[in-house]
Protein backbone atom coordinates (compact mmCIF):
# COMPACT_ATOMS: atom_id res chain seq x y z
CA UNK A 1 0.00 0.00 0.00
CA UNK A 2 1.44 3.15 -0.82
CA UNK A 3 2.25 6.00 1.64
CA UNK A 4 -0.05 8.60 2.52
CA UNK A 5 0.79 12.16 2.03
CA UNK A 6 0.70 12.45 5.85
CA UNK A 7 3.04 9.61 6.24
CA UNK A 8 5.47 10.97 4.13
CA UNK A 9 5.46 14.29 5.74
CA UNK A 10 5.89 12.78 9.19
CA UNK A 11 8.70 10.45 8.08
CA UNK A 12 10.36 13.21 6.32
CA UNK A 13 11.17 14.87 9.26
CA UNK A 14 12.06 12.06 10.93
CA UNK A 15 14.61 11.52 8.40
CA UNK A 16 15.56 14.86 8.47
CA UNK A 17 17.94 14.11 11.32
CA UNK A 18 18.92 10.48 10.44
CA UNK A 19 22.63 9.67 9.04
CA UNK A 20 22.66 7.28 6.14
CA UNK A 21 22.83 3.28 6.81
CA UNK A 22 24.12 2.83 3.55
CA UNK A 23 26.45 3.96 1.07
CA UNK A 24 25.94 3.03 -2.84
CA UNK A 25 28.99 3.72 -4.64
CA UNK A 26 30.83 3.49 -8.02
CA UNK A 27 30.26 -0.80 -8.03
CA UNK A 28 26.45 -0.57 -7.72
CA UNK A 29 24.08 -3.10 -6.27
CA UNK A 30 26.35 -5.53 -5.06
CA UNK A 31 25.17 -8.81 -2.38
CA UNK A 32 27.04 -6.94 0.21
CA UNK A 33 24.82 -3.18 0.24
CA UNK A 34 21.26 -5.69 -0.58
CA UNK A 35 21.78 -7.83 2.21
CA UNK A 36 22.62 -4.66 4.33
CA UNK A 37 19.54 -2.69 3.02
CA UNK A 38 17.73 -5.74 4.02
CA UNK A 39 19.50 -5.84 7.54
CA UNK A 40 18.46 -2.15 7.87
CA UNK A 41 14.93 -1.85 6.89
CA UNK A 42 14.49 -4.94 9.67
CA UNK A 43 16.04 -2.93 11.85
CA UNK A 44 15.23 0.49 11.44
CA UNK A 45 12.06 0.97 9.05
CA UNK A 46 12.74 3.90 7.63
CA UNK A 47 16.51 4.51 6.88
CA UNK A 48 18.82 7.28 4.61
CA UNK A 49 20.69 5.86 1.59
CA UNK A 50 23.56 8.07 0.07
CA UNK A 51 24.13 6.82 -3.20
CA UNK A 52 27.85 8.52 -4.50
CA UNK A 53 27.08 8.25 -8.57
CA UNK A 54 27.55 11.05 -10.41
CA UNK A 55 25.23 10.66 -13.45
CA UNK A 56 21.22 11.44 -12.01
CA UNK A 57 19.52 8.83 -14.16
CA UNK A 58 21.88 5.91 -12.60
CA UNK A 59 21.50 7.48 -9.13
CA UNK A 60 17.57 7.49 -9.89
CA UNK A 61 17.63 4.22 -11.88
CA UNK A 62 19.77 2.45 -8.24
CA UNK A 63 16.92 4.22 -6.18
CA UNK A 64 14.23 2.53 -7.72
CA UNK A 65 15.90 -0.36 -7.27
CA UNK A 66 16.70 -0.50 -4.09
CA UNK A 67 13.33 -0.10 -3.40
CA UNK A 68 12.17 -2.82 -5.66
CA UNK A 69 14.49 -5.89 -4.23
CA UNK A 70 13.45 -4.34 -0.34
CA UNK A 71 9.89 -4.45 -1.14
CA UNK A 72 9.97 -0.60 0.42
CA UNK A 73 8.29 2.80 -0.67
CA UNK A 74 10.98 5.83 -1.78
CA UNK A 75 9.93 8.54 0.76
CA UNK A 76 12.12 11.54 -0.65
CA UNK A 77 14.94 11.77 -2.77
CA UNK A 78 17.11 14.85 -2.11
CA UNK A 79 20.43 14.95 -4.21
CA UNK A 80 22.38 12.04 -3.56
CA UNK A 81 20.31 10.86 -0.59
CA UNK A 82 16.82 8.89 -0.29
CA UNK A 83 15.01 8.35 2.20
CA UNK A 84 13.30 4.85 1.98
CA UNK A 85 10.48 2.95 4.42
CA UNK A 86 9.48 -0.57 4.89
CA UNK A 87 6.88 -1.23 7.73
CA UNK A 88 7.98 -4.06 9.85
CA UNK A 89 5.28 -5.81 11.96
CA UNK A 90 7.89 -7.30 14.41
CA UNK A 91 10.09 -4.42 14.68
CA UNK A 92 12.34 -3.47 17.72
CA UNK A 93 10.87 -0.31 19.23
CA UNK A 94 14.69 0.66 20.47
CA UNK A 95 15.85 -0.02 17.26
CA UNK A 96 12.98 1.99 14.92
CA UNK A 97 13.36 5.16 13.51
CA UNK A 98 9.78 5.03 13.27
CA UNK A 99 8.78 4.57 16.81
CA UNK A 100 11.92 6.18 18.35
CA UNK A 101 11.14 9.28 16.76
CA UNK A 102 7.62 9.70 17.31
């Protein structure tokens, strides 16, 4: 189900303060950054990707992506950062960007 207007204004300034999780660099999509996006959206929910390509339509084209193989909504997109969001319905409430932030 998509996000909600609302939703995405309320996690958008939650993710206002958050540091990125993950870093997408020159070698792409690798096993390594999906099974840590994975790793993070368990954890955390909602989580800040930097992605350090050059060329927008490759940043844009790893984006969608990303969200794709995590089965998660794109929440913003600011320059070389997105902000991305998978609910998790056994999440850690010390670990959830989500819940700690509310």
């Amino acid at each position: 189900m998509p996000l909600t207007q609302e939703q995405k204004k309320q996690y958008k300034s939650i993710g206002h303060h958050l540091k990125p999780v993950l870093t997408v660099a020159d070698n792409g999509l690798t096993e390594g950054v999906l099974a840590e996006l994975e790793r993070a959206l368990n954890d955390h929910e909602l989580i800040k990707v930097k992605l350090n390509i050059l060329d927008r339509e490759q940043r844009l084209a790893h984006i969608a992506q990303l969200c794709k193989t995590g089965k998660a909504d794109l929440v913003q997109v600011i320059g070389k950062m997105a902000l991305i969001y998978r609910r998790n319905f056994d999440v850690n409430k010390q670990l959830s960007n989500v819940h700690r932030f509310k």
